[in-house]
Protein backbone atom coordinates (compact mmCIF):
# COMPACT_ATOMS: atom_id res chain seq x y z
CA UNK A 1 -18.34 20.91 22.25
CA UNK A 2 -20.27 17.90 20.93
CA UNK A 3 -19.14 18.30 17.31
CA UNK A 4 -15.18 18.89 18.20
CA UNK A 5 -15.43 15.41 20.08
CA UNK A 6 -16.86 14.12 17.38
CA UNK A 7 -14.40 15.42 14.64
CA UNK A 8 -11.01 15.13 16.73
CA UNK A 9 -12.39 11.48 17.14
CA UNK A 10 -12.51 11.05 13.89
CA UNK A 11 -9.21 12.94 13.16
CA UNK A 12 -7.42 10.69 15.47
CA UNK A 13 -8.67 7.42 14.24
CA UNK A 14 -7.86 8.92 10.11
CA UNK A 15 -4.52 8.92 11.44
CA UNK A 16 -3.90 5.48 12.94
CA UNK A 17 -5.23 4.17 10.05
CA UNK A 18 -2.98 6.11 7.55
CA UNK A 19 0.25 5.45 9.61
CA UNK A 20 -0.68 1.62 10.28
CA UNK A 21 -1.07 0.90 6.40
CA UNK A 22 2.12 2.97 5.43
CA UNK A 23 4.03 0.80 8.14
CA UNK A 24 2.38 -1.84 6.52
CA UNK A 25 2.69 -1.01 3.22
CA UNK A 26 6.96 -0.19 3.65
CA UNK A 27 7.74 -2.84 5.94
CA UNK A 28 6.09 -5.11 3.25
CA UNK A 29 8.50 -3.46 0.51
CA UNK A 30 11.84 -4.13 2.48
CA UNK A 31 11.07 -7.35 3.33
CA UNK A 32 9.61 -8.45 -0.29
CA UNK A 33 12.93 -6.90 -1.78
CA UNK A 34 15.10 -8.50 1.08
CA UNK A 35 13.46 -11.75 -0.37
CA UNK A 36 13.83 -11.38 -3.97
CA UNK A 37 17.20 -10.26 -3.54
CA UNK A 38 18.13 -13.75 -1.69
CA UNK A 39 16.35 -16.10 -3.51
CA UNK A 40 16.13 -14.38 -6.95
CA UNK A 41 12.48 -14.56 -7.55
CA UNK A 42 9.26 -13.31 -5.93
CA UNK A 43 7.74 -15.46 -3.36
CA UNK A 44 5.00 -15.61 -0.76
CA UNK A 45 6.70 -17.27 2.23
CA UNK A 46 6.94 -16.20 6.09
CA UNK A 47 8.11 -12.72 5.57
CA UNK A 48 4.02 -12.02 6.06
CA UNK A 49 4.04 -13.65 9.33
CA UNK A 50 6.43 -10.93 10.73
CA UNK A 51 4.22 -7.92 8.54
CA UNK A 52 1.14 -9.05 9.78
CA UNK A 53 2.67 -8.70 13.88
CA UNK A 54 4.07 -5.47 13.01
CA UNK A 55 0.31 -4.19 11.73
CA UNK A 56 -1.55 -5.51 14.61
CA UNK A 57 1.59 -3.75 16.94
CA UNK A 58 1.37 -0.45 15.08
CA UNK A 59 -2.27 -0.01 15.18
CA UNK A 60 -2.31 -1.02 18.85
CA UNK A 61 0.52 1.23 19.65
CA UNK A 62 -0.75 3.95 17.60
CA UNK A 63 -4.53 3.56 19.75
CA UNK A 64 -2.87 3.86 22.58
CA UNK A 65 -0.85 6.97 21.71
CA UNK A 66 -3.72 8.99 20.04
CA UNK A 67 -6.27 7.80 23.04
CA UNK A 68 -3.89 10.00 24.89
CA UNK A 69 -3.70 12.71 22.63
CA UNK A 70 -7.17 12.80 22.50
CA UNK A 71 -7.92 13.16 26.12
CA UNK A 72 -5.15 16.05 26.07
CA UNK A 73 -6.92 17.63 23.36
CA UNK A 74 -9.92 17.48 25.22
CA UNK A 75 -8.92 19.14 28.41
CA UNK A 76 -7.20 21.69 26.59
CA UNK A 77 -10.54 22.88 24.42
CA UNK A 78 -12.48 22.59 28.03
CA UNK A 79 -9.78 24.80 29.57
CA UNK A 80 -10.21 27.49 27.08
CA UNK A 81 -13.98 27.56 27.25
CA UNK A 82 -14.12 27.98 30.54
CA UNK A 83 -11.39 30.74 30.33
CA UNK A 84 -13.55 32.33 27.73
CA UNK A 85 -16.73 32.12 29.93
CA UNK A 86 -15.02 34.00 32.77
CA UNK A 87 -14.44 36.85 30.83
């Protein structure tokens, strides 16, 4: 049981990182095109101010979301090993 902890912990922690940066990563696209597109040349200005909230919401969010998962994932596996030892 150890090791399925262990690798659905891992598992759910992969994927908050990989959706976090690809929020961060398109968000940063629209609003760097948004930009050039108004002012007709590439600029660092406060369009990271509203990226960088969106990252810290999105990984927060995305904790909170696979904490659950991971509990349900949990009770499930413990569920069907104790169905199996009844058998």
């Amino acid at each position: 049981m150890m090791k399925k902890q262990v690798i659905l912990y891992i598992l759910a922690r992969a994927v908050q990182v990989i959706v976090t940066a690809l929020a961060c990563n398109i968000t940063a696209m629209l609003f760097m095109d948004a930009a050039y597109q108004e002012r007709g040349y590439i600029a660092v200005g406060g369009e990271w101010i509203v990226i960088a909230g969106l990252t810290v919401t999105v990984w927060y969010l995305m904790g909170l979301l696979l904490r659950e998962w991971y509990k349900g994932t949990l009770a499930m596996l413990r569920l069907r090993e104790e169905h199996n030892d009844g058998r």
